[in-house]
Protein backbone atom coordinates (compact mmCIF):
# COMPACT_ATOMS: atom_id res chain seq x y z
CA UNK A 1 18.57 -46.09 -34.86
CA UNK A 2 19.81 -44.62 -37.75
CA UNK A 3 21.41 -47.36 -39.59
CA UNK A 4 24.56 -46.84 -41.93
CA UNK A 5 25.89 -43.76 -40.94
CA UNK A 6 28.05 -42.01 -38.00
CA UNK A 7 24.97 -41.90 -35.60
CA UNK A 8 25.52 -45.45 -35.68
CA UNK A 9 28.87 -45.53 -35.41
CA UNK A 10 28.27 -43.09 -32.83
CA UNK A 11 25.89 -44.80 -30.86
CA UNK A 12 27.76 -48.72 -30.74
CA UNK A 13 30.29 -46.64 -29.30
CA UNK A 14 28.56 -45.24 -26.36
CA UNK A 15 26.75 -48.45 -25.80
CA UNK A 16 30.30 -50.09 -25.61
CA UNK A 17 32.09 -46.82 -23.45
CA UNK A 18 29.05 -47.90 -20.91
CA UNK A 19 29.48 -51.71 -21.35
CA UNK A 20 25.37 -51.97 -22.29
CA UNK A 21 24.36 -55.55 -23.71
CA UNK A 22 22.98 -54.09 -27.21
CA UNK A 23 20.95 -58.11 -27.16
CA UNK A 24 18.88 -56.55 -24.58
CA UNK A 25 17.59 -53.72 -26.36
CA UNK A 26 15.28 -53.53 -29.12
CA UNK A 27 16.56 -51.47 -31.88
CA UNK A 28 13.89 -49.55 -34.14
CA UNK A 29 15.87 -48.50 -37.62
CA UNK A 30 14.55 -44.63 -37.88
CA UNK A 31 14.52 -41.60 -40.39
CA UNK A 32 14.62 -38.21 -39.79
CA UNK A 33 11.44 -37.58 -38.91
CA UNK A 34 11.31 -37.46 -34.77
CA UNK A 35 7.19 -38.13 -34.32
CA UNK A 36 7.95 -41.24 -33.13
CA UNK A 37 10.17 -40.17 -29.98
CA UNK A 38 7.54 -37.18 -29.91
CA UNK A 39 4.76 -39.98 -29.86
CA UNK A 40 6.32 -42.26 -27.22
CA UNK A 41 6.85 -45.23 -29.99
CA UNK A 42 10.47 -45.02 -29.18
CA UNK A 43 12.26 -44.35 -26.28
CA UNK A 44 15.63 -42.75 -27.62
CA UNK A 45 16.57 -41.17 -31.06
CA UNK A 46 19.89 -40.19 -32.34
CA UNK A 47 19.86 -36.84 -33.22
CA UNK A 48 21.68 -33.33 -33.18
CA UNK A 49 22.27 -30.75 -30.83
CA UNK A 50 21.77 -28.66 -33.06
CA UNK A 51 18.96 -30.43 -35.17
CA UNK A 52 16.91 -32.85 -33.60
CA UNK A 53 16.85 -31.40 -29.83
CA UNK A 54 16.31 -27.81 -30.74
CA UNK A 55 13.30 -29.43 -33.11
CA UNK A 56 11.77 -30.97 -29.58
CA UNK A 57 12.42 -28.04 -27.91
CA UNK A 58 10.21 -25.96 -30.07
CA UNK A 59 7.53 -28.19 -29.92
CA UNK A 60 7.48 -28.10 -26.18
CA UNK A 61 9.07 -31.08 -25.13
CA UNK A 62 11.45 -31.12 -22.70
CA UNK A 63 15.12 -33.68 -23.52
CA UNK A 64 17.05 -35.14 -21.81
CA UNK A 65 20.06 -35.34 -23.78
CA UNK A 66 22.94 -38.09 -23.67
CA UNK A 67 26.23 -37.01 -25.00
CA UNK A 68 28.53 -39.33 -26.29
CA UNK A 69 31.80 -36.88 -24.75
CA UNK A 70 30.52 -37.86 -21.54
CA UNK A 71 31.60 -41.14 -22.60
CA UNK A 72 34.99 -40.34 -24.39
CA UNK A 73 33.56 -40.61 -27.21
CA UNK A 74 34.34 -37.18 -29.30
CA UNK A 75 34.39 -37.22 -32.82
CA UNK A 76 34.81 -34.94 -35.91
CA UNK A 77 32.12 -33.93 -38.05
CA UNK A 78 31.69 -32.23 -41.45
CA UNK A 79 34.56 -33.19 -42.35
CA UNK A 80 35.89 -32.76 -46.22
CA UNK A 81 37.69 -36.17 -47.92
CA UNK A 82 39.09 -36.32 -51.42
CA UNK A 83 40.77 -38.75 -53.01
CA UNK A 84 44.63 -39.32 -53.76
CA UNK A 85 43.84 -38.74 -57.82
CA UNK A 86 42.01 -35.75 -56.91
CA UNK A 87 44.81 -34.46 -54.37
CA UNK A 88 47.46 -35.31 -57.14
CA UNK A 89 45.89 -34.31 -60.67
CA UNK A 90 43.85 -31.34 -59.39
CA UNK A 91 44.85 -29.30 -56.18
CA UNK A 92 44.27 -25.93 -56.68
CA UNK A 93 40.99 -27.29 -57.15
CA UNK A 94 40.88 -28.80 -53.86
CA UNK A 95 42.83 -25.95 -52.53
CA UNK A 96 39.58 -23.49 -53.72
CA UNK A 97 37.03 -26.01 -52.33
CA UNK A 98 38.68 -26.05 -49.04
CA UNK A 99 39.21 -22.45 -48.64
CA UNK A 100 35.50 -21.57 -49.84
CA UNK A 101 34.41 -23.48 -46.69
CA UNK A 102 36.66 -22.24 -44.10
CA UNK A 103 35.32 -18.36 -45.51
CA UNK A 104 31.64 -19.50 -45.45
CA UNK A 105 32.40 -21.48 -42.09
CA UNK A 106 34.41 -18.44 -40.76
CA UNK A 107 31.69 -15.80 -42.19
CA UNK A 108 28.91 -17.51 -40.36
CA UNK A 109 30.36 -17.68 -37.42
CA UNK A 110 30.93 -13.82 -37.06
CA UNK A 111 27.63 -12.96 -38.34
CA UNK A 112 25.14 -15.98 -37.78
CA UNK A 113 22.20 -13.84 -38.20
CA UNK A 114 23.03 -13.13 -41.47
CA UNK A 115 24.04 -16.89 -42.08
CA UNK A 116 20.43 -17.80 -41.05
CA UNK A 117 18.91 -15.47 -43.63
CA UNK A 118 21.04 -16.96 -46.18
CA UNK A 119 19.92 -20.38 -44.87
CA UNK A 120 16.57 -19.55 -45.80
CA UNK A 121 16.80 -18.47 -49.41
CA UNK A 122 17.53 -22.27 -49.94
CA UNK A 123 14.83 -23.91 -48.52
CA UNK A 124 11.01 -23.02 -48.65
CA UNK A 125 10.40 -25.33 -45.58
CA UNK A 126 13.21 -23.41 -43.72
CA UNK A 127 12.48 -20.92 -41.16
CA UNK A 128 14.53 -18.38 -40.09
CA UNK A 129 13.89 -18.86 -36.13
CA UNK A 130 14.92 -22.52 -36.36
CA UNK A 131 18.34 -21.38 -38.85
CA UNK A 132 19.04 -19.17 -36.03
CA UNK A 133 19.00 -21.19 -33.55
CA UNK A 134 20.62 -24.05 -35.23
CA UNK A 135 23.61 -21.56 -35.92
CA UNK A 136 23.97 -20.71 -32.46
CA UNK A 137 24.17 -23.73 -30.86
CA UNK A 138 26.63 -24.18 -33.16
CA UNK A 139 29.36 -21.64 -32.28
CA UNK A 140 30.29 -24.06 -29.14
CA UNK A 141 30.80 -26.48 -31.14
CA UNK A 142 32.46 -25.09 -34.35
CA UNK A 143 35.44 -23.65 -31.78
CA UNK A 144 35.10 -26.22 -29.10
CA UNK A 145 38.98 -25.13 -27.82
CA UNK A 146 39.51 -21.67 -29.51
CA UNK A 147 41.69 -23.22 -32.42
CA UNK A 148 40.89 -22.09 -36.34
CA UNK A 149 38.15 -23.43 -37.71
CA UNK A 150 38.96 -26.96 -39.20
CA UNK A 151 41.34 -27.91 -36.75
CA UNK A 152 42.25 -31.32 -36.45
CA UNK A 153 44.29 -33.64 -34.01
CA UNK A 154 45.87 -36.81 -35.21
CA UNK A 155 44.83 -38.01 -31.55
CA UNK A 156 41.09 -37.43 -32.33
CA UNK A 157 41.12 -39.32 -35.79
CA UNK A 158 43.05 -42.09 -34.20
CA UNK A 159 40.25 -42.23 -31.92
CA UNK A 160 37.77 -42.32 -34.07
CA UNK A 161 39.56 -45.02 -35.99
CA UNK A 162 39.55 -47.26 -32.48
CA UNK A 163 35.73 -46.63 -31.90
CA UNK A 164 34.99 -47.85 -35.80
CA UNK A 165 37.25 -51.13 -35.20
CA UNK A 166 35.39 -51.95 -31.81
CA UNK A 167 31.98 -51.30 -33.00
CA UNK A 168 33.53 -53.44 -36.64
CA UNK A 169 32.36 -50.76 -39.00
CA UNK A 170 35.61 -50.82 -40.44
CA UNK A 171 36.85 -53.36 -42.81
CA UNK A 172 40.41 -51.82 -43.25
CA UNK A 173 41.20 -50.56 -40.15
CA UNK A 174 44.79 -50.92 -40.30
CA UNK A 175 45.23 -49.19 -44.10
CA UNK A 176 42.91 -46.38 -42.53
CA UNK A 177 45.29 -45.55 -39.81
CA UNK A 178 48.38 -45.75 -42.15
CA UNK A 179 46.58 -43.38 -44.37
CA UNK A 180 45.48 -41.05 -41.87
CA UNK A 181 49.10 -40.59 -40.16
CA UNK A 182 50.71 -40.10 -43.73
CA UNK A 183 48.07 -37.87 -44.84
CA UNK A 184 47.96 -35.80 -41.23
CA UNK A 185 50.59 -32.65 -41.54
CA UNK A 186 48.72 -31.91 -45.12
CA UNK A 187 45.24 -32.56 -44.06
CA UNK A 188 46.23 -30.22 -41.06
CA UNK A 189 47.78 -27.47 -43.56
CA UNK A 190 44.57 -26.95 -45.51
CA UNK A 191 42.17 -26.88 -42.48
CA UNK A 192 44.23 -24.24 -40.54
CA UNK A 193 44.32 -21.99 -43.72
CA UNK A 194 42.61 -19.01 -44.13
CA UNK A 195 43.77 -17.72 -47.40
CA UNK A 196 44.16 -19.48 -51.17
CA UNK A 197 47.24 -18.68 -51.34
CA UNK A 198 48.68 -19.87 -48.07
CA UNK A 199 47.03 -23.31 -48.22
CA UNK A 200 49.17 -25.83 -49.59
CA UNK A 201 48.25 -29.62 -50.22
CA UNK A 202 51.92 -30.61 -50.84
CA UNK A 203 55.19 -28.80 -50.34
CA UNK A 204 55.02 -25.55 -51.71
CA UNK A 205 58.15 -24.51 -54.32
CA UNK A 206 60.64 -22.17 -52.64
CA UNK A 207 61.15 -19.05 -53.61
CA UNK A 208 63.92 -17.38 -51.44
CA UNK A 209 66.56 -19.57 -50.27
CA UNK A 210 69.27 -18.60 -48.22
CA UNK A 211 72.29 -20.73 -47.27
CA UNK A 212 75.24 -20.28 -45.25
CA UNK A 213 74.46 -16.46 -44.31
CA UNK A 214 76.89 -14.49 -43.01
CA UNK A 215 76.36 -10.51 -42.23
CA UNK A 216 79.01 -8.67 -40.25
CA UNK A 217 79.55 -5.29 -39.73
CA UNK A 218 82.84 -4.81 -38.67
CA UNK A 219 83.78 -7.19 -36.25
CA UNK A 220 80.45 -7.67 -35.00
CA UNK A 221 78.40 -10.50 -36.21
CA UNK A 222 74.67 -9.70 -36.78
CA UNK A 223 74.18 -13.50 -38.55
CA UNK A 224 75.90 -16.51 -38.62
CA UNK A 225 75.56 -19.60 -40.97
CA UNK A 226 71.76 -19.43 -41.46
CA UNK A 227 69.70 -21.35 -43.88
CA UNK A 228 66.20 -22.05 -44.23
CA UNK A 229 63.66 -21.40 -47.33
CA UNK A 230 60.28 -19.63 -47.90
CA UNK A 231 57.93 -21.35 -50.08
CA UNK A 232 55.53 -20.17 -52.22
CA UNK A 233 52.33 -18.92 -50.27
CA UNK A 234 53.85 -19.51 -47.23
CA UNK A 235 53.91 -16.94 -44.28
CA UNK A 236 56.86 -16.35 -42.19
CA UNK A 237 57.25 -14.98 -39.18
CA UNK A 238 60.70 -14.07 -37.51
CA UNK A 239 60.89 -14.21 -33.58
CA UNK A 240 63.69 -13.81 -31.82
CA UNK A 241 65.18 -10.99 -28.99
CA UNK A 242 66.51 -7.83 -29.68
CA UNK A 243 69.87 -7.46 -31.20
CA UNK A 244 69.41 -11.72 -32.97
CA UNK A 245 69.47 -9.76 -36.38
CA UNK A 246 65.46 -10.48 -37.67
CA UNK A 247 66.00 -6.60 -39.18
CA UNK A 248 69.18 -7.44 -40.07
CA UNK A 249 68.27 -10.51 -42.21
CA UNK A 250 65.27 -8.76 -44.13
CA UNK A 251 67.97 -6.12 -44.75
CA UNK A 252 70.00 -8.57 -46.37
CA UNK A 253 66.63 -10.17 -48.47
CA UNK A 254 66.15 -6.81 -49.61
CA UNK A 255 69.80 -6.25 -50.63
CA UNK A 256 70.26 -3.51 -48.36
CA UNK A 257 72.94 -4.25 -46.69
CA UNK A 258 76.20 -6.32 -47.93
CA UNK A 259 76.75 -10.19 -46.95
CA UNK A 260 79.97 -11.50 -45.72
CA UNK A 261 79.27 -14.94 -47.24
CA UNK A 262 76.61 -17.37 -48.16
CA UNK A 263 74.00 -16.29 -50.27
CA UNK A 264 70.58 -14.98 -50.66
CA UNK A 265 68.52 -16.49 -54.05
CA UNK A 266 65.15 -15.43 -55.76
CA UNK A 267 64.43 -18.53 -57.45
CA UNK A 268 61.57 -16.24 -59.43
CA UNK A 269 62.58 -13.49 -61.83
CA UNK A 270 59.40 -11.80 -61.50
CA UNK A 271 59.30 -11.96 -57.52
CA UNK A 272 59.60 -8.10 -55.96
CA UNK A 273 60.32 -7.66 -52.67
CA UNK A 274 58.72 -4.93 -50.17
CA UNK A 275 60.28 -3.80 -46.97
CA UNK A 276 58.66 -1.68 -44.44
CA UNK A 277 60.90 -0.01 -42.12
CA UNK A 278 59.73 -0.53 -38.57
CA UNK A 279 59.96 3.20 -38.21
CA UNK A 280 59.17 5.83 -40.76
CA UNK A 281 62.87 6.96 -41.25
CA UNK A 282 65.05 7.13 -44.46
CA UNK A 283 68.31 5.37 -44.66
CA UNK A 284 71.31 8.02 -43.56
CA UNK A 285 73.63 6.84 -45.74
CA UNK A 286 72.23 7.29 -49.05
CA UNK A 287 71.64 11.37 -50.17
CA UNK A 288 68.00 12.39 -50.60
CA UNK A 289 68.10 11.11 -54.47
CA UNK A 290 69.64 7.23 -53.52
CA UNK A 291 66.26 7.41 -50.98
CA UNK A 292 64.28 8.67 -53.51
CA UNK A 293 65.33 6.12 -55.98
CA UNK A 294 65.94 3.47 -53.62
CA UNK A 295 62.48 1.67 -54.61
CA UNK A 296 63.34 1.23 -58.26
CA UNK A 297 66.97 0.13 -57.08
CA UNK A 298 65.25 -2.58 -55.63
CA UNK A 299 62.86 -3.48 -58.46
CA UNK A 300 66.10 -3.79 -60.69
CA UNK A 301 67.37 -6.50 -58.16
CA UNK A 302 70.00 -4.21 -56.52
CA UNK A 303 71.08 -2.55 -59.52
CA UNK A 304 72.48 0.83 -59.09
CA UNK A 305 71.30 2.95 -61.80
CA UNK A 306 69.72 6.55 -62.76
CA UNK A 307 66.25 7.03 -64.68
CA UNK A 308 65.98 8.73 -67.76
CA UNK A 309 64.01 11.33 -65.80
CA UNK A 310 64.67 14.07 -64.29
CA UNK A 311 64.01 14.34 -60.73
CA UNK A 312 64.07 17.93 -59.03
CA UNK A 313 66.59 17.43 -55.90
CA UNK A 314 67.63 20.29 -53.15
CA UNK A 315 70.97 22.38 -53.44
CA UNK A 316 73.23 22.34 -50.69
CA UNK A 317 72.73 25.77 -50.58
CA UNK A 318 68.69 24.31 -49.38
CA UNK A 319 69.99 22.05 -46.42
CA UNK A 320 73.28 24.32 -45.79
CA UNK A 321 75.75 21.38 -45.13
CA UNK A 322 73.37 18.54 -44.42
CA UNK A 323 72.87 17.02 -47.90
CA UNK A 324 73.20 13.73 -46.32
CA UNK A 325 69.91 13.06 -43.95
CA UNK A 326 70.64 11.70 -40.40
């Protein structure tokens, strides 16, 4: 037995999942080293899946593995901690950190061939067959339910928390699970991100707000009293049927259409905002020039205006009575 670390914790909580007297067994505290399970000196070892029983396995002995789901007992692994002084004084370092994992974790997983090579260069007792190996029995287990790599489940951690108390590894069980629910919906932000700047350790500032929104156009009503905020980093996706007024609203964010109350605020000054049509067609009520110019309109923040320059545009004499585009 391993003794100290989460094969322990590990293995108390199988033996107590299968209600095995630990007085009757004789417990041998082990390394790393697995010649004496290979020697017959022992009679079980904790190990990995991924470690110990591919090691057997190349040395041509068969295992007989026991797995500690089999026995509810499912916990996470690899998993990053920080402190609150770190979280608090530095989190865009934490934020990099984090993020640098999930791309390694993320990378490997696509290409695990080139992982192992990797592997190697960092190591001279490393071989490349064993890396492999390693990082294939691995995919199962990285993805175990097809979420994002780095998923957690405040279920799972409570669990865990449970299996430390019963086996008493835990001295302050109770301030453990107070700081593991509190902690939860931010842990869970920075594990499901994928990007620096969409992972967010705290609430992120907001940087459009709307409030109260109200576009009409005539006597139709396209939105009605809406307010919510994006925050910095964050990505927002609008879902709704046809004819709810998602194109309608970006409209609006992009000033291209007029509100009938509320309002619409960039909290940054420097914040531009692009709009992609969701078909390739100019807007028919502005001439060829207001389309033309309609990019800089928006830089300036809605501003109508003309540049200094001069811009070439076609005679009515070019589009015969269709100067306007439909």
């Amino acid at each position: 037995m391993k003794i100290g670390g989460n094969e322990e914790l590990i293995y108390r909580a199988v033996l107590a999942k299968a209600g095995v007297d630990k007085t009757k067994l004789n417990e041998i505290p082990v390394k790393f080293d697995i010649t004496p399970l290979l020697a017959g000196a022992v009679d079980v070892w904790p190990g990995y899946l991924i470690n110990e029983v591919l090691a057997a396995k190349e040395k041509g002995f068969d295992v007989n593995v026991v797995s500690p789901p089999d026995y509810g007992i499912d916990l996470y692994a690899d998993t990053l901690f920080t402190t609150e002084k770190m979280l608090t004084e530095k989190p865009d370092l934490v934020r990099k950190f984090v993020t640098a994992t999930l791309k390694g974790w993320t990378g490997a997983i696509a290409a695990p061939e080139e992982a192992a090579q990797i592997t190697v260069k960092y190591g001279s007792k490393l071989t490349y067959d064993h890396e492999l190996a390693m990082m294939k029995a691995s995919l199962p287990l990285l993805q175990p339910d097809a979420k994002p790599v780095g998923s957690m489940d405040a279920a799972n951690w409570a669990a865990a928390q449970k299996a430390a108390r019963r086996c008493r590894l835990s001295k302050s069980a109770g301030r453990s699970h107070q700081s593991i629910h509190r902690r939860f919906s931010k842990m869970n932000a920075i594990t499901l991100a994928t990007r620096l700047e969409a992972t967010t350790l705290s609430r992120p500032e907001p940087l459009v707000s709307i409030e109260n929104l109200q576009v009409r156009f005539d006597d139709v009503v396209a939105i009605e009293n809406l307010n919510f905020t994006v925050g910095r980093g964050e990505f927002v996706s609008l879902l709704g049927p046809s004819g709810c007024g998602k194109s309608t609203l970006l409209k609006a964010i992009a000033r291209l259409v007029p509100l009938a109350n509320g309002k619409i605020v960039l909290r940054d000054l420097n914040l531009r905002v692009g709009f992609m049509f969701q078909k390739p067609l100019l807007l028919p009520w502005r001439t060829t020039l207001d389309n033309v110019l309609l990019p800089v309109e928006i830089q300036r923040g809605g501003k109508r205006g003309r540049s200094n320059r001069s811009i070439p545009c076609p005679t009515d004499a070019q589009y015969g009575s269709t100067r306007r585009l439909y």
